[in-house]
Every structure is written in structure tokens, then in C-alpha cells.
C-alpha atoms as a PDB file:
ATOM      1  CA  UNK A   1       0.000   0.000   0.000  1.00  0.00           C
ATOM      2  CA  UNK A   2       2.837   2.360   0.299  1.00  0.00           C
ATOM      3  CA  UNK A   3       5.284   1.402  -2.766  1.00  0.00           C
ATOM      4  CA  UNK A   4       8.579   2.306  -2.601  1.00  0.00           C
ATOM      5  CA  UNK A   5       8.113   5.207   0.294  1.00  0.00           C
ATOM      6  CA  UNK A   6       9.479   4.764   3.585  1.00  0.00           C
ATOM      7  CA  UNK A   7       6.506   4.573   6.146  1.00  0.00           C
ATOM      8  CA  UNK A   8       8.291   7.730   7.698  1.00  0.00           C
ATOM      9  CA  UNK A   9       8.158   9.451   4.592  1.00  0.00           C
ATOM     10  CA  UNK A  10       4.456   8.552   3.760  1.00  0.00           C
ATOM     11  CA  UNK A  11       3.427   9.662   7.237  1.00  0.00           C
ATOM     12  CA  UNK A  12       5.196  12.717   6.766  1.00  0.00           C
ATOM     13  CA  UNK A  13       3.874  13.710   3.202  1.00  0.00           C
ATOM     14  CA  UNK A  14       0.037  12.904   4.864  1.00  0.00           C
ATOM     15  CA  UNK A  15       0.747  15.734   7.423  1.00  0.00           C
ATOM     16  CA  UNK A  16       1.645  17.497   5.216  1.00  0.00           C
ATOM     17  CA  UNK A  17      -0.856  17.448   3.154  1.00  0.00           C
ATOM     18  CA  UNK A  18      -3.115  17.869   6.268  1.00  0.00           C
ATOM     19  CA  UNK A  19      -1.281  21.258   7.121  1.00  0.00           C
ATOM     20  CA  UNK A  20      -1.705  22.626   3.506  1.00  0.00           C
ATOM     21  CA  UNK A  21      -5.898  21.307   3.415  1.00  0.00           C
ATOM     22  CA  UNK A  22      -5.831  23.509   7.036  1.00  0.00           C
ATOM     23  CA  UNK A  23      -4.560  26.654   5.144  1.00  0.00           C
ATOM     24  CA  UNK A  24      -7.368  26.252   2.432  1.00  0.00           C
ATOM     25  CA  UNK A  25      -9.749  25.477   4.780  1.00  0.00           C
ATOM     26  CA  UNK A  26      -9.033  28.627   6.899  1.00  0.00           C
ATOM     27  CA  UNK A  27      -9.548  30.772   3.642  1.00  0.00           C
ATOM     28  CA  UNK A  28     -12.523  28.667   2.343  1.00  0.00           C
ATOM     29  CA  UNK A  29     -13.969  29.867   5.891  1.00  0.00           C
ATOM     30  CA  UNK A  30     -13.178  33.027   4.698  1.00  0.00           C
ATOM     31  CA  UNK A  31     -15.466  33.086   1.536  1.00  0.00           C
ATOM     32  CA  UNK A  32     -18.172  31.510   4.011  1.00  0.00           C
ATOM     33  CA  UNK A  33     -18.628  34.905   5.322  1.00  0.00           C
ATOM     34  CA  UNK A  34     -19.720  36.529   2.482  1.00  0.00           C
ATOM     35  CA  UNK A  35     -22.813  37.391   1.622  1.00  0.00           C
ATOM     36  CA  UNK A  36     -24.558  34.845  -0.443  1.00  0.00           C
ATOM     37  CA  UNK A  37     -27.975  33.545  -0.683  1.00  0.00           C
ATOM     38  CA  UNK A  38     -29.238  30.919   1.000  1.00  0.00           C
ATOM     39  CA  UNK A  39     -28.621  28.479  -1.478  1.00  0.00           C
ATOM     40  CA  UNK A  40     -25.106  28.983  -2.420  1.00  0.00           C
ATOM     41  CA  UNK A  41     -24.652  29.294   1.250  1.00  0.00           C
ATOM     42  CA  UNK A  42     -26.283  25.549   2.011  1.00  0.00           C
ATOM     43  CA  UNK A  43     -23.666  24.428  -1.372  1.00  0.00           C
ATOM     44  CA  UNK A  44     -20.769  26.140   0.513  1.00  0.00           C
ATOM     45  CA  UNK A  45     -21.335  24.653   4.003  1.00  0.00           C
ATOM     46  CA  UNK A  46     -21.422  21.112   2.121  1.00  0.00           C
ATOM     47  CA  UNK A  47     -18.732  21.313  -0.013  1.00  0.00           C
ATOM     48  CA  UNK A  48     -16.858  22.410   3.423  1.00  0.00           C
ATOM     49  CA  UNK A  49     -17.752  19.484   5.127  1.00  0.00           C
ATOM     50  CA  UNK A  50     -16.394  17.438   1.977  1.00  0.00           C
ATOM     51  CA  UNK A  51     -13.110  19.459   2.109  1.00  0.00           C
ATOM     52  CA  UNK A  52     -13.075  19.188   6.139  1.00  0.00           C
ATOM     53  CA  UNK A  53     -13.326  15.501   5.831  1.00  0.00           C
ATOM     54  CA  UNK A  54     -10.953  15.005   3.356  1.00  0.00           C
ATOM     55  CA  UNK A  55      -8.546  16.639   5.716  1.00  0.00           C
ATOM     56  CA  UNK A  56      -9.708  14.467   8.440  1.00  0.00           C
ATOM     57  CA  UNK A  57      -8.940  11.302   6.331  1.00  0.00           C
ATOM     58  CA  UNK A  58      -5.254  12.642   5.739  1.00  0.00           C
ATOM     59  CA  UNK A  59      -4.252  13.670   9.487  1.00  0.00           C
ATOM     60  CA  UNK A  60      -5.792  10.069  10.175  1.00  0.00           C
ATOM     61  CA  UNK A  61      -3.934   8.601   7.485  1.00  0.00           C
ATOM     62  CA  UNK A  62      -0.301   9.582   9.153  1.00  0.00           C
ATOM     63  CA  UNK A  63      -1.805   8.900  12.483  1.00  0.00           C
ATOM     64  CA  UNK A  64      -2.348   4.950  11.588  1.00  0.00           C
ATOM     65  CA  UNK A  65       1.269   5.153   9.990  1.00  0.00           C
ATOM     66  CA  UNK A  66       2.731   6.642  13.419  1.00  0.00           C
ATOM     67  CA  UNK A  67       0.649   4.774  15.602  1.00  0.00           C
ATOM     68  CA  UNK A  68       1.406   1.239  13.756  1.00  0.00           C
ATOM     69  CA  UNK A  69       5.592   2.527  13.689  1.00  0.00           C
ATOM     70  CA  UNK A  70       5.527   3.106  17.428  1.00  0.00           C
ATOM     71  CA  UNK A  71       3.555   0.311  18.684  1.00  0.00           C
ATOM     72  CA  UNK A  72       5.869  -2.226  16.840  1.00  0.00           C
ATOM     73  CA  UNK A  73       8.701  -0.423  18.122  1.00  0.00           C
ATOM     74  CA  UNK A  74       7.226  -0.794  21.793  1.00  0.00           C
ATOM     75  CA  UNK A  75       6.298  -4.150  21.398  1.00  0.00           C
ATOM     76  CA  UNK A  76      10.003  -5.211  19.905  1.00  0.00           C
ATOM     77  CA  UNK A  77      11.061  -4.699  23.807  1.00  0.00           C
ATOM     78  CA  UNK A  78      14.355  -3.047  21.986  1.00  0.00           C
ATOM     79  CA  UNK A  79      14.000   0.486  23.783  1.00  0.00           C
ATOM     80  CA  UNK A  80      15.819   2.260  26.638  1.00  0.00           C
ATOM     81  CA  UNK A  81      12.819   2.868  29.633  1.00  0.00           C
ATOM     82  CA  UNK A  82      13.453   6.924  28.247  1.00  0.00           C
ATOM     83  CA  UNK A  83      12.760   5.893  24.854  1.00  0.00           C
ATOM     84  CA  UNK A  84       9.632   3.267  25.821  1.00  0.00           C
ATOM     85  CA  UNK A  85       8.589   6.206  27.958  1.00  0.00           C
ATOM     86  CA  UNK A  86       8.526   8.363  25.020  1.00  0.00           C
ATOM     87  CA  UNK A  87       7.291   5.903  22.109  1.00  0.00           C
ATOM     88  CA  UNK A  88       3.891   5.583  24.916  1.00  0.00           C
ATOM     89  CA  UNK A  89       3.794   9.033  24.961  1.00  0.00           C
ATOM     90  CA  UNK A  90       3.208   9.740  21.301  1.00  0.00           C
ATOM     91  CA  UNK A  91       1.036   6.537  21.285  1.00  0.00           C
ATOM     92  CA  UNK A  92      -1.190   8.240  23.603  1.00  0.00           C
ATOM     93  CA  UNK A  93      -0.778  11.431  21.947  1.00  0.00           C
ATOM     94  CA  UNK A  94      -1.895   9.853  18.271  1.00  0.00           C
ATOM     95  CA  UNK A  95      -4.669   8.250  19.883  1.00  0.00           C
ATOM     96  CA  UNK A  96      -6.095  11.351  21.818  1.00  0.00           C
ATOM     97  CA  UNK A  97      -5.884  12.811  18.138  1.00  0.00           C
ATOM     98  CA  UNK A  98      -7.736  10.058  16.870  1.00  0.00           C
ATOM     99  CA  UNK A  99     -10.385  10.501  19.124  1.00  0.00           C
ATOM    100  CA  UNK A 100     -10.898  13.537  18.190  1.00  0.00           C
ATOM    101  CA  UNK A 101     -10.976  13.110  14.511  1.00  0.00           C
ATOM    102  CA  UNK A 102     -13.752  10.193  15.445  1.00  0.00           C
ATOM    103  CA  UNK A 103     -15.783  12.348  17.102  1.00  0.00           C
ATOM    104  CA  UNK A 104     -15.762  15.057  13.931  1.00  0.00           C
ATOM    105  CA  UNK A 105     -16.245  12.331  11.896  1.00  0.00           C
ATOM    106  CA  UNK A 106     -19.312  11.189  13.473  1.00  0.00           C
ATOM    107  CA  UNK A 107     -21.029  14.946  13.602  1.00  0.00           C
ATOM    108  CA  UNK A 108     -19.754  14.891   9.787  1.00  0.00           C
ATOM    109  CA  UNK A 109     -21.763  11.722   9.004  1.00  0.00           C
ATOM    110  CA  UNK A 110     -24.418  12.157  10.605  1.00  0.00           C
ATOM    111  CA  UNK A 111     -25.191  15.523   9.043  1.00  0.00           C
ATOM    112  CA  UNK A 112     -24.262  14.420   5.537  1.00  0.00           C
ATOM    113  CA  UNK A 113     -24.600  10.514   3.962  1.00  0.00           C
ATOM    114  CA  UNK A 114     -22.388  10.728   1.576  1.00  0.00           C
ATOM    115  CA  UNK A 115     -20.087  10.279   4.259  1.00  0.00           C
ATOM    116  CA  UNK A 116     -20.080   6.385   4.294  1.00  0.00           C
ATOM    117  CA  UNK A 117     -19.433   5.206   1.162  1.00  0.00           C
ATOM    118  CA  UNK A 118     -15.738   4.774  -0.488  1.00  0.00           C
ATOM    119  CA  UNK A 119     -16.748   3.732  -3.885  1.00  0.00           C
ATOM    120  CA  UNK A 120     -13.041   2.994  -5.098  1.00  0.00           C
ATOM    121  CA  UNK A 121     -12.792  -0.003  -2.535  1.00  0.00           C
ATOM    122  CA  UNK A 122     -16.706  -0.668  -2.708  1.00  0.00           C
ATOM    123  CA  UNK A 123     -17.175  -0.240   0.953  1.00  0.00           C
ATOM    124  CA  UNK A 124     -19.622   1.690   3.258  1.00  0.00           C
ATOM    125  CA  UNK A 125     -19.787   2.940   7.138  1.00  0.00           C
ATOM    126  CA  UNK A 126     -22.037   4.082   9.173  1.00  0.00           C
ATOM    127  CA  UNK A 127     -21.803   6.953  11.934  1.00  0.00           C
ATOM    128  CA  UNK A 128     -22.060   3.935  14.614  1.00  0.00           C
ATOM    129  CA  UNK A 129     -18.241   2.804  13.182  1.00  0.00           C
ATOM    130  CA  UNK A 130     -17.174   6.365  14.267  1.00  0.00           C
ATOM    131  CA  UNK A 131     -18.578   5.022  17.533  1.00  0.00           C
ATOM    132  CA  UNK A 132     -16.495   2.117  17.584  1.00  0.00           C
ATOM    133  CA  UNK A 133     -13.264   3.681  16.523  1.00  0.00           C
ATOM    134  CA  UNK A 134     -13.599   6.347  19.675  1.00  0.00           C
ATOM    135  CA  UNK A 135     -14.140   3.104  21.622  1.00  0.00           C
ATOM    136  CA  UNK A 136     -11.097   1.529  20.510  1.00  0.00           C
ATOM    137  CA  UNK A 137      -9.169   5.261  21.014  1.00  0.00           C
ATOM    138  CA  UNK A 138     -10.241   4.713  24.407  1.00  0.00           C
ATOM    139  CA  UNK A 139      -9.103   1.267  24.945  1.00  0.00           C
ATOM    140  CA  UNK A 140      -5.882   1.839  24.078  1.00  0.00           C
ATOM    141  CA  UNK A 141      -6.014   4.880  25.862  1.00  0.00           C
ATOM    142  CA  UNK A 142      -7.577   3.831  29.186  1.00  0.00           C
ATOM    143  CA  UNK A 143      -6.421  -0.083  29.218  1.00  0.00           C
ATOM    144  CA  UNK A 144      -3.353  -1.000  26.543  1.00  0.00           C
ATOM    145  CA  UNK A 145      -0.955   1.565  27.494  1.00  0.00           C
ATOM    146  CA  UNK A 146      -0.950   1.936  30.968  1.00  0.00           C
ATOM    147  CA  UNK A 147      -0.770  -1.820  30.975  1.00  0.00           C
ATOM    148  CA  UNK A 148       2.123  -0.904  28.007  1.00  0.00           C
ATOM    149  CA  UNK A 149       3.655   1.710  30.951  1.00  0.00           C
ATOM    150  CA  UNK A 150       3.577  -1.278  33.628  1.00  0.00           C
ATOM    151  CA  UNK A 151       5.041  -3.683  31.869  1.00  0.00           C
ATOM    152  CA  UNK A 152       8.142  -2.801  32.471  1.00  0.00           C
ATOM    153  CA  UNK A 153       8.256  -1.136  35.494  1.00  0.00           C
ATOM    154  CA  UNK A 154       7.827  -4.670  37.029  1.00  0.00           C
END
């Protein structure tokens, strides 16, 4: 899925590409506050939650890189306690972040179905899997790591 890029590198292009869709949305926002009617202004505040998701899906996107690149790097039991410390501290910090994108994603799908359905890979959700994935965010953020942090403190 990620050719010949390094996962660092594909992470790293995602966020960036996240930062640049922030910039664009910030001045999109800006055209929002024009005056239009209320039709274009219905069109603009859906195309903005189109362009707002799509920014989601890249900031998760590097998250899922990160997150997968640190947890095997915890679980290889190769690190220093300082560096363990810090590998569970960006895990917690990437899955915080995915929280949060969950819980957009849910107030995005619930006010728009078209979020849902990825016809490329012929696949749908439902705002109940945004549900789930805030779940799982707080599994690993409640149980897996501070079992992760114990582990070796024993």
C-alpha cells in the first residue's frame, strides 16, 4: 500500500498534506462569510464538510502510519525505559488525536450521507463505526498503554 516510500516518509507527506488542506480550509472559511444567498450558502457549508473531511482522512492517514511505527517499536522490547517512555507518549498522543478526529467524523456523518461510502474499494460505514473507533481510542487509551507503561516497570 505504500510502494517504494518509507513509512516515515508517507506519514510525513500525509501531514503534510493535512497542514496545507488547514490553510485552504481557513480561507474557504473566509469566503463563508460573504454574503450569499441561501442556497449557495447551504452548497458552501457542504462542499466544506467534503473538504473538512478530506482533511480528516489525511491527518488520520499519518496517524495509523505513526501509531502502527511506534507500537511495533514498543512491542520489539528493543528500547531504553526513556525511549519506551517516550514511544507511549506519542502513542497516547496519536490516539487522543484520533479521538478527536472520530468524534468530527461522526457529527460529519451524521449531518451528511455521503459520508459512508468509499466507492473505489466498494465499501460503506455508518456513523455507529465512528462510535467504535472512539471506543477503541479509548481502549488503548484507558487499558493498553498503561498496561504498556507497567510492563516494564515490574
Amino acid at each position: 500500500w505504500k510502494a517504494v516510500y518509507p513509512l516515515d516518509v508517507m506519514a510525513s507527506q500525509f501531514e503534510k498534506m493535512f497542514t496545507g488542506w488547514q490553510d485552504g480550509l481557513g480561507s474557504f472559511k473566509k469566503i463563508m462569510d460573504n454574503k450569499m444567498s441561501n442556497d449557495q450558502q447551504q452548497n458552501a457549508e457542504n462542499d466544506y464538510r467534503i473538504a473538512e473531511a478530506a482533511g480528516l482522512y489525511f491527518k488520520s492517514t499519518a496517524n495509523q502510519i505513526r501509531f502502527t511505527m511506534a507500537r511495533n517499536k514498543l512491542l520489539a522490547g528493543q528500547s531504553s525505559a526513556a525511549e519506551r517512555e517516550e514511544i507511549i507518549k506519542s502513542l497516547k498522543n496519536i490516539a487522543e488525536d484520533e479521538l478527536a478526529i472520530a468524534k468530527r467524523f461522526f457529527t460529519l456523518a451524521r449531518a451528511d450521507s455521503r459520508f459512508g461510502w468509499e466507492a473505489s474499494n466498494h465499501y460503506n460505514y455508518l456513523p455507529f463505526d465512528f462510535i467504535e473507533k472512539a471506543i477503541d481510542c479509548d481502549y488503548i487509551l484507558n487499558e493498553w498503554l498503561p498496561k504498556q507503561a507497567e510492563s516494564k516497570k515490574m
